[in-house]
Protein backbone atom coordinates (compact mmCIF):
# COMPACT_ATOMS: atom_id res chain seq x y z
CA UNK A 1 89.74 129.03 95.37
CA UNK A 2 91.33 125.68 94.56
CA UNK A 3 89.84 122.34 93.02
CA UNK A 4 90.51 119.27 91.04
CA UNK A 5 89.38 117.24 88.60
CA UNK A 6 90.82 113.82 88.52
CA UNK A 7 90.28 111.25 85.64
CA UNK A 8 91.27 110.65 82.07
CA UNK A 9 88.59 112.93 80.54
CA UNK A 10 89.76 116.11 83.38
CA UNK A 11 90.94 118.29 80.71
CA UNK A 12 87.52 118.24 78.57
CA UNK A 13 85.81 118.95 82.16
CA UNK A 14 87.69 122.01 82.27
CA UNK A 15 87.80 123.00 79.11
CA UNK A 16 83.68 123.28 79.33
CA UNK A 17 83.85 124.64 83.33
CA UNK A 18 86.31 127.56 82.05
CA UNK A 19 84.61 128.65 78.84
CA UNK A 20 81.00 128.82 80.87
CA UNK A 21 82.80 130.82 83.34
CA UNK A 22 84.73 133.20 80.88
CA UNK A 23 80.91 133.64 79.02
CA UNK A 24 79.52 134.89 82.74
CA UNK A 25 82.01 136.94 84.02
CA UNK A 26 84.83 139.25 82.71
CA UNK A 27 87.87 137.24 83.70
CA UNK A 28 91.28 135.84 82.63
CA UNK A 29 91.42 132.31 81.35
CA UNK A 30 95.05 131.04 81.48
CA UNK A 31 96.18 127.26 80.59
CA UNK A 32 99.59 125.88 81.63
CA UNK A 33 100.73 122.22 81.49
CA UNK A 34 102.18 120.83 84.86
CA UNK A 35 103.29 117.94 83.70
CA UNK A 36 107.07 119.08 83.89
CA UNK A 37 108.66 122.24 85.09
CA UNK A 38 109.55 122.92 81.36
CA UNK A 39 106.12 122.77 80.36
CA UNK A 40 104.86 124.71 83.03
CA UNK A 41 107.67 127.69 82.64
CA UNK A 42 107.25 127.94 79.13
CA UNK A 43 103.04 128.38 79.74
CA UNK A 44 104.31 131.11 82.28
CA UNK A 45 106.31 132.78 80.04
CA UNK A 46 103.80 132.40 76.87
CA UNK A 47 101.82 134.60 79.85
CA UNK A 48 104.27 137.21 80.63
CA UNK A 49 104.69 137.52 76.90
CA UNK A 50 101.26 138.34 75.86
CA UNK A 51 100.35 140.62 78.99
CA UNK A 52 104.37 142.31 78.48
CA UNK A 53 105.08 141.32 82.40
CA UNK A 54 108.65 142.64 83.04
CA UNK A 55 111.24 140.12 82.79
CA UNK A 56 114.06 142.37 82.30
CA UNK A 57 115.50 142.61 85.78
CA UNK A 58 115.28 138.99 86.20
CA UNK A 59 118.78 136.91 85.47
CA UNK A 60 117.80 133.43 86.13
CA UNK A 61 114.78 131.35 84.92
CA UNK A 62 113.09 130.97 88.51
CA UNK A 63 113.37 134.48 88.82
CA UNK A 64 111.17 135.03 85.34
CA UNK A 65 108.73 132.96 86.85
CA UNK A 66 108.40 134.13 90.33
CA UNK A 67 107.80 137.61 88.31
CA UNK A 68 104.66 136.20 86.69
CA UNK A 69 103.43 134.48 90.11
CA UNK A 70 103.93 138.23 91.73
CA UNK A 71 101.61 139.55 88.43
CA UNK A 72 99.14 137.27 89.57
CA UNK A 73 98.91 137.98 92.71
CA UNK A 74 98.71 141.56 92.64
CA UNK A 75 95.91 143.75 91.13
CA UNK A 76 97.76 144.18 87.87
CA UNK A 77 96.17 140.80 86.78
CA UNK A 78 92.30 141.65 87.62
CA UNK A 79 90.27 138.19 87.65
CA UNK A 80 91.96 135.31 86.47
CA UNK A 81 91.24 131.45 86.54
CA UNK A 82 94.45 129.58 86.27
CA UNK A 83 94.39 125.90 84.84
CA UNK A 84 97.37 123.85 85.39
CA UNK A 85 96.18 120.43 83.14
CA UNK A 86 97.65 117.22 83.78
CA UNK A 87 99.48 118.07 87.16
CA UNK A 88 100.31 113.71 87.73
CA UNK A 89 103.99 114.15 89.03
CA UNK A 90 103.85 113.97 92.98
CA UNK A 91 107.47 115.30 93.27
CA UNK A 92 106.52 118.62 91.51
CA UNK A 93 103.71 119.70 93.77
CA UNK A 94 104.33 117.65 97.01
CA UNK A 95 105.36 121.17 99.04
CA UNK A 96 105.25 124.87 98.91
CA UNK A 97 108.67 124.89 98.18
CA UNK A 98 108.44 121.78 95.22
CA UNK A 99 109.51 122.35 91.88
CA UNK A 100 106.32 123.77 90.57
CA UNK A 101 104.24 124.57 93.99
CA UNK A 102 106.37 127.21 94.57
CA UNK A 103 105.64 129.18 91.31
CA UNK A 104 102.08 128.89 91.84
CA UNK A 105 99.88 131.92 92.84
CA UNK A 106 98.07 132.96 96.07
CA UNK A 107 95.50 135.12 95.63
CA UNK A 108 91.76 135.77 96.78
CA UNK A 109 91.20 137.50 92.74
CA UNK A 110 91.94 134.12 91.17
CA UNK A 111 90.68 130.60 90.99
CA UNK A 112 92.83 128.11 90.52
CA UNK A 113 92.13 124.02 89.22
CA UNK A 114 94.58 121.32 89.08
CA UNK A 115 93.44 118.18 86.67
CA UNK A 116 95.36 115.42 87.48
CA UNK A 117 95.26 111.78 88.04
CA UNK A 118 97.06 111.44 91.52
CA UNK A 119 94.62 111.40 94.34
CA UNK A 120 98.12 112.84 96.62
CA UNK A 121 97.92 115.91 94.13
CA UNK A 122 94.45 116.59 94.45
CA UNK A 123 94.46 116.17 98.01
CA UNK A 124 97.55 118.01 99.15
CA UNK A 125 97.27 121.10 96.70
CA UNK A 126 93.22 121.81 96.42
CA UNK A 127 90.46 122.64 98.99
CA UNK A 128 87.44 120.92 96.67
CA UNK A 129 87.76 117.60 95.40
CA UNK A 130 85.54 116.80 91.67
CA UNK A 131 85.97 113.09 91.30
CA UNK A 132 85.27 112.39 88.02
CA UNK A 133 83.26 108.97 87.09
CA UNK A 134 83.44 106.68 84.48
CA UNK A 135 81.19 107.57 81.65
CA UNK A 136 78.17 104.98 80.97
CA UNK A 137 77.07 103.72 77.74
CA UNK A 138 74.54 106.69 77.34
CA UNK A 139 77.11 109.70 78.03
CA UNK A 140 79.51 107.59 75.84
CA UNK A 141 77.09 107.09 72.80
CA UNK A 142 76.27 111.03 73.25
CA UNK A 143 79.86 111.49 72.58
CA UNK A 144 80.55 109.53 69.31
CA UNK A 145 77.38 110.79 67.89
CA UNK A 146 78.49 114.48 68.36
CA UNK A 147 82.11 113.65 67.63
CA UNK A 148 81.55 111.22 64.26
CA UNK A 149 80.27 113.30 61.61
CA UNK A 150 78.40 110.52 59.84
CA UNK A 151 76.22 109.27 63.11
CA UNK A 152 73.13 110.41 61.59
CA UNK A 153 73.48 107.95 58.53
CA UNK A 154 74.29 105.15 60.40
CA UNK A 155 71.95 101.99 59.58
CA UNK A 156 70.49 100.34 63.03
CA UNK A 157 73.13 97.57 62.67
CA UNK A 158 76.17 100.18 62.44
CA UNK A 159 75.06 101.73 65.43
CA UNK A 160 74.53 98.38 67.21
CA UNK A 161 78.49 97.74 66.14
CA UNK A 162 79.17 101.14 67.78
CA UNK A 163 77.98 100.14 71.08
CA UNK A 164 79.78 97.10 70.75
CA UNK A 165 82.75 99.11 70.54
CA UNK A 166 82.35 101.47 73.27
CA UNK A 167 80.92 99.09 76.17
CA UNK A 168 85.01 96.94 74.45
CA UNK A 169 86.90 100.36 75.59
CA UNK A 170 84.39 100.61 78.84
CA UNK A 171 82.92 103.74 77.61
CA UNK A 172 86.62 105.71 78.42
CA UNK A 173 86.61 109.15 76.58
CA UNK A 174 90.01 108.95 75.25
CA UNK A 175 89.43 105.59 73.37
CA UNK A 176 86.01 106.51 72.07
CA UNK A 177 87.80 109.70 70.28
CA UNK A 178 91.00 107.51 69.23
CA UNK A 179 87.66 105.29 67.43
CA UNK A 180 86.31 107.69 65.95
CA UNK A 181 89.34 109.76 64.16
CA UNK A 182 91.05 106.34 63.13
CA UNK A 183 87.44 105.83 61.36
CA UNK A 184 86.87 108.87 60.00
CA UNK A 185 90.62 109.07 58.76
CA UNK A 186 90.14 105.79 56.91
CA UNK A 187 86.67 106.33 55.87
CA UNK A 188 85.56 102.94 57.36
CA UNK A 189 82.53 101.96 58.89
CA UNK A 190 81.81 101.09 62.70
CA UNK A 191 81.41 97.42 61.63
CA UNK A 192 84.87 97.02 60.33
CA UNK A 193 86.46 98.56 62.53
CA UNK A 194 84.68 96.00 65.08
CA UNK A 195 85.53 93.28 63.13
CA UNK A 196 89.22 93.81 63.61
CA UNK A 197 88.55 94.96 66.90
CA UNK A 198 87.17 92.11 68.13
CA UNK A 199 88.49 89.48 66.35
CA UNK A 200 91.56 88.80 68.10
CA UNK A 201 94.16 90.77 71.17
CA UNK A 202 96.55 91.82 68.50
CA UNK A 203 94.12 93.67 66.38
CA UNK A 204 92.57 95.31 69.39
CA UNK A 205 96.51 96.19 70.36
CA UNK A 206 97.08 97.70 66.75
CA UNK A 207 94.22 99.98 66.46
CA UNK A 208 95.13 101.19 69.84
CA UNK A 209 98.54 101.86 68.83
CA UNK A 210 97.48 104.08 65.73
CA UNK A 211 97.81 107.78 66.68
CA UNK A 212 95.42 110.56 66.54
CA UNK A 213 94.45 113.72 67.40
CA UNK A 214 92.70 115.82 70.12
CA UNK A 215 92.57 119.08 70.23
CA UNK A 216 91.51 119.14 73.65
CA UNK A 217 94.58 117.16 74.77
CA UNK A 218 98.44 118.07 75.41
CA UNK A 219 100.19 116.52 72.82
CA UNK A 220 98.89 116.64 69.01
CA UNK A 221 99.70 112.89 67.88
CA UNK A 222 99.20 109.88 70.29
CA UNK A 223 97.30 106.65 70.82
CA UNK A 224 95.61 105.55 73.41
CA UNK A 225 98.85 102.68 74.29
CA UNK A 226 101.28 105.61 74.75
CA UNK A 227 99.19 107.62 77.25
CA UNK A 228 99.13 104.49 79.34
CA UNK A 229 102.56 103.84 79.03
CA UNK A 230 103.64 107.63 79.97
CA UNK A 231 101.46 106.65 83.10
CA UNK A 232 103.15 103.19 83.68
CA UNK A 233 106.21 104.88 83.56
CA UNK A 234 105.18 107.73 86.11
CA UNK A 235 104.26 104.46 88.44
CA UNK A 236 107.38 102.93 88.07
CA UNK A 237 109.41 105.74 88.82
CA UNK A 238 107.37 107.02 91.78
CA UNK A 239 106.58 104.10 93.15
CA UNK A 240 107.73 100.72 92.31
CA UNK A 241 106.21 98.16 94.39
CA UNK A 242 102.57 100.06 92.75
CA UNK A 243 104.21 99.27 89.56
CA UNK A 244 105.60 95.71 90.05
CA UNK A 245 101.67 94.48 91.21
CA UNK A 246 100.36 96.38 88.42
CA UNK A 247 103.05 94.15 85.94
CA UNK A 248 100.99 91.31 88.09
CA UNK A 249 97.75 91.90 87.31
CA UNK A 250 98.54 92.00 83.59
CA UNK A 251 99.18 88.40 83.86
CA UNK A 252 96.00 88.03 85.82
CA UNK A 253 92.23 87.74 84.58
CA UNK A 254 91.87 91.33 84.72
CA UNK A 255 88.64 90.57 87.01
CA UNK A 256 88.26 89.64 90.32
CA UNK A 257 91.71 89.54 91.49
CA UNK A 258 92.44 88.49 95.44
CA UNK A 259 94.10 90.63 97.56
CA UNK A 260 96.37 87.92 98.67
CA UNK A 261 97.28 86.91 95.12
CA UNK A 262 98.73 90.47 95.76
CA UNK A 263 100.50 90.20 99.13
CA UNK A 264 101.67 87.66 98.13
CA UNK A 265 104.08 88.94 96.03
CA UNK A 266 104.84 91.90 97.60
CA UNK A 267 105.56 89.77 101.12
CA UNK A 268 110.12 90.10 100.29
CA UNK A 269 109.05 93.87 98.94
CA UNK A 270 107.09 94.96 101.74
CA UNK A 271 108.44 96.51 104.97
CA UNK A 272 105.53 96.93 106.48
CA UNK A 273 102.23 96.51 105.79
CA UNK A 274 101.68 99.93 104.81
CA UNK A 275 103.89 99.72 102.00
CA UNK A 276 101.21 97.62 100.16
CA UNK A 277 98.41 99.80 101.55
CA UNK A 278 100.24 102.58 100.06
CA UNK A 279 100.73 100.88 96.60
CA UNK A 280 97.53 100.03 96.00
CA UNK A 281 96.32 103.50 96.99
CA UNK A 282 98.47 104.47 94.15
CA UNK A 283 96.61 102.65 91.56
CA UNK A 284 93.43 103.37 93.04
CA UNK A 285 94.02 107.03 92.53
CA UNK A 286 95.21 106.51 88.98
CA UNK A 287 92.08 105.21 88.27
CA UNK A 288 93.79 101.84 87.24
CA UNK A 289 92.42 99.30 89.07
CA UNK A 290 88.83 99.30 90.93
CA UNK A 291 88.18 97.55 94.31
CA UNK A 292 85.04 95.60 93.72
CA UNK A 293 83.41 92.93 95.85
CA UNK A 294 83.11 89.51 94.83
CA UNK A 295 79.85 87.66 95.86
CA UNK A 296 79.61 87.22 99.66
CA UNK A 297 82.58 87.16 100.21
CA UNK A 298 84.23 89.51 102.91
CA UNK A 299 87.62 89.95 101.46
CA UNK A 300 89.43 93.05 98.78
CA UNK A 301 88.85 92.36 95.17
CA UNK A 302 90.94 94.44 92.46
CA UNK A 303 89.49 94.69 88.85
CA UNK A 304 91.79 96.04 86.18
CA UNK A 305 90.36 97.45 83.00
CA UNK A 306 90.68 95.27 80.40
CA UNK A 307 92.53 98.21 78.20
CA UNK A 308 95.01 99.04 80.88
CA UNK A 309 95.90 95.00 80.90
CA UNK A 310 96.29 95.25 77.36
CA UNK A 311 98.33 98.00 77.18
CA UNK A 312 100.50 96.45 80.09
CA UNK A 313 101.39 93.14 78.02
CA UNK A 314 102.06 95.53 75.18
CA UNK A 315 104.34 98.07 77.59
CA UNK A 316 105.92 94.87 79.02
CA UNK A 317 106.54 93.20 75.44
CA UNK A 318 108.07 96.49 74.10
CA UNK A 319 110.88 96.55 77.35
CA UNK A 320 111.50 93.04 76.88
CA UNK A 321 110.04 92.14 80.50
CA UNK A 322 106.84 89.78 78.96
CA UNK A 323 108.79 86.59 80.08
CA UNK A 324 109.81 87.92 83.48
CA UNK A 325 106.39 88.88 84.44
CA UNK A 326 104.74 85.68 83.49
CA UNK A 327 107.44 83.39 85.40
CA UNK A 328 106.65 86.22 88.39
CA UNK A 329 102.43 85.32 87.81
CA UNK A 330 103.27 81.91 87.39
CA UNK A 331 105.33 81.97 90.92
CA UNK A 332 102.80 83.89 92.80
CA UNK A 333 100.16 81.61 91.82
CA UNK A 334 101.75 78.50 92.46
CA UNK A 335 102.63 79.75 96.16
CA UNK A 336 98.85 79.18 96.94
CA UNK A 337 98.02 76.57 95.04
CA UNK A 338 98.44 73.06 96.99
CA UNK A 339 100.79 70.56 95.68
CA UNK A 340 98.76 67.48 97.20
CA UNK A 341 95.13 66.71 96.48
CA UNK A 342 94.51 66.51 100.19
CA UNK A 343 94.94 70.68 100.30
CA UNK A 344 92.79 70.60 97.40
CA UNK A 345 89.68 71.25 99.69
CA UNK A 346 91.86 74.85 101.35
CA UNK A 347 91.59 76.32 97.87
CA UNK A 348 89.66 79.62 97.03
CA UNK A 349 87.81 79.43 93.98
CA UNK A 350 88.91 82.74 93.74
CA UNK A 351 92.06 82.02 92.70
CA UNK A 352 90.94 79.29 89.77
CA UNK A 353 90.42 81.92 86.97
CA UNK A 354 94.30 83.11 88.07
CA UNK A 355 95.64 80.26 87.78
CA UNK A 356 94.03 79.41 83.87
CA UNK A 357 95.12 82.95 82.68
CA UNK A 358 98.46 82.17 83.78
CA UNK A 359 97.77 78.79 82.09
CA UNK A 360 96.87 79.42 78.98
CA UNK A 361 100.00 79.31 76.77
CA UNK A 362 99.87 75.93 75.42
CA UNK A 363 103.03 75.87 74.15
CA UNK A 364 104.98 76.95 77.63
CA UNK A 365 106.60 73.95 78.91
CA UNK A 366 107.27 76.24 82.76
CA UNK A 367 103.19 75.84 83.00
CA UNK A 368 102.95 72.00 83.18
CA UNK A 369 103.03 71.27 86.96
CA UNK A 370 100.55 73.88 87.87
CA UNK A 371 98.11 72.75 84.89
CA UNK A 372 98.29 69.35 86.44
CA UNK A 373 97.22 70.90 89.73
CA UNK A 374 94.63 72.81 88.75
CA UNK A 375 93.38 70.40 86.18
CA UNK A 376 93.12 67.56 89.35
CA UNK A 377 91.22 70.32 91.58
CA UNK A 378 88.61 70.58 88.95
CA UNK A 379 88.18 66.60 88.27
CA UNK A 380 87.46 66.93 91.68
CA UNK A 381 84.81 69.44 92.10
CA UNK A 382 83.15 67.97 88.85
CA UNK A 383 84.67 69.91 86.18
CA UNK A 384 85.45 67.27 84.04
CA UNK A 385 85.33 68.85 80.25
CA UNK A 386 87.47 71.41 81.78
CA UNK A 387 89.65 69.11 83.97
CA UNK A 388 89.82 67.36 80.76
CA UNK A 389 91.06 70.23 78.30
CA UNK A 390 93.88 70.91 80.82
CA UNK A 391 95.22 67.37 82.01
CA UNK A 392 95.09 66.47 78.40
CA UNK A 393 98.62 65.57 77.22
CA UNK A 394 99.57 68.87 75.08
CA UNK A 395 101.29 68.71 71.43
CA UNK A 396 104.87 69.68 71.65
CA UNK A 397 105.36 73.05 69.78
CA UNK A 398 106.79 72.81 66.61
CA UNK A 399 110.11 73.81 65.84
């Protein structure tokens, strides 16, 4: 048997699946990493280690492991359920013959599950599917109050901050645990942690940064900042075009965002239309960006999660590529924006929002002609305080 869990709170899933199965039945639980061939042959041989698999005849490091894949599929091995957490690189389990795929067992006495955020993964290496949904405020709240070990003396107003908090990280599992330990490690209270939460991006980008710790997850010390960056990373390397409108969407109000905002920047990259099919697929199955629909209308919608943008800006401000990617936004958006006010009537108050994101730096001089465009657009449609804030002449910055 075969299956997959695919989201960033997987490896808890299986954690609870395996341990209700190992309570039921007398079987083999066995926990590899796949994110990495050296990860993965170093969980193999941890294995041949502890149940003394002979290794002795074999002179090369594949051979080692194709021992232990032979011990599991023989009768030597008895019932086993295999867990190979965080399998997200394509390359490594694309084919039979891949860099990990081919060390992995066959056998009717075992079950094996994949968790992994690539929907190609899943897909290509399991016969069941478990998609794993985003966890609402209820599920959310039911995990701070069994993971924070002061929940029960929390006044009515704390707990009110709390869910403030978790409905600001959209309920994900990883950032309601990085919450918790930074507040248990400094002994502060929800409410100040909200307060420099909330009060501004670069607080929200700090406590994200701050490391902690999960058992339950690969590495002992990491924020919530670096395991989105590891992904961006994975993106950019597997795919870049997926990356490059993922860098666009940072720029972006993270809701709402046009499909041919989209195109259109990927029209030079694209050499068919299936290459943008295929990069937004990508996303998709990271769990990145959602397609949502926007009122009536009859047209693809992206959201991105406000934490991924976040952690974008920060990614792209680390690797010096901030400025880049907001001349690129600034481009794109421009492109469908009418010069004249006669085209003012062909816009899609779709894209308004867009264009203001990309906007809002007062002090960016690059800005000015598309602030003038969209500032006349909404003079026109009756906007006027708004019209107003934006065709006001701006102070130069100082030096």
């Amino acid at each position: 048997m075969k299956g997959a869990l695919t989201s960033l709170s997987k490896s808890q899933i299986a954690l609870e699946y395996v341990y209700q199965r190992a309570s039921e039945s007398n079987c083999n639980i066995f926990w590899v990493h796949g994110s990495g061939v050296p990860k993965f042959s170093n969980g193999f041989k941890t294995i041949a280690r502890r149940f003394r698999i002979p290794l002795d005849s074999a002179e090369t490091d594949e051979a080692r492991l194709l021992e232990v894949k032979r011990w599991f599929e023989g009768s030597e091995s008895g019932t086993w359920i295999l867990v190979i957490d965080n399998a997200d690189t394509e390359a490594d389990f694309a084919a039979n013959d891949s860099p990990i795929s081919k060390f992995i067992p066959q056998a009717n006495n075992g079950t094996l599950i994949f968790t992994t955020r690539s929907r190609r993964v899943a897909s290509d290496r399991c016969s069941a599917i478990v998609e794993v949904g985003k966890m609402d405020e209820e599920e959310a709240l039911e995990l701070f109050s069994k993971r924070y070990c002061g929940w029960d003396g929390l006044e009515d107003n704390e707990k009110e901050d709390v869910v403030r908090i978790l409905n600001s990280v959209h309920h994900l599992p990883l950032a309601v645990i990085g919450s918790i330990d930074h507040m248990t490690k400094t002994a502060k209270p929800p409410s100040t942690y909200w307060n420099t939460f909330h009060k501004n991006e670069e607080g929200m980008k700090h406590l994200l940064s701050r490391q902690f710790y999960d058992i339950q997850r690969e590495a002992a010390q990491e924020s919530i900042l670096s395991i989105y960056f590891a992904t961006f990373a994975q993106i950019r390397q597997q795919m870049p075009l997926a990356a490059d409108l993922l860098q666009l969407m940072a720029f972006f109000n993270h809701q709402n965002i046009p499909e041919e905002l989209l195109i259109q920047y990927g029209l030079k990259e694209m050499g068919n239309p299936n290459d943008f099919c295929c990069a937004i697929e990508k996303l998709l199955g990271f769990s990145l960006v959602t397609m949502v629909k926007c009122g009536c209308m009859d047209k693809a919608f992206y959201d991105l999660n406000r934490l991924v943008q976040l952690s974008l800006q920060h990614y792209l401000q680390k690797s010096n590529e901030l400025d880049q990617g907001r001349r690129t936004a600034l481009k794109v958006i421009s492109r469908l924006f009418p010069q004249s006010q006669e085209e003012q009537q062909y816009i899609c108050p779709a894209y308004i929002p867009h264009a203001r994101a990309v906007i809002e730096d007062p002090t960016d001089p690059t800005t000015e002609e598309l602030r003038m465009r969209v500032g006349l657009y909404l003079q026109d449609i009756g906007s006027y305080t708004d019209a107003e804030a934006l065709l006001r002449p701006r102070t130069a910055p100082r030096e």
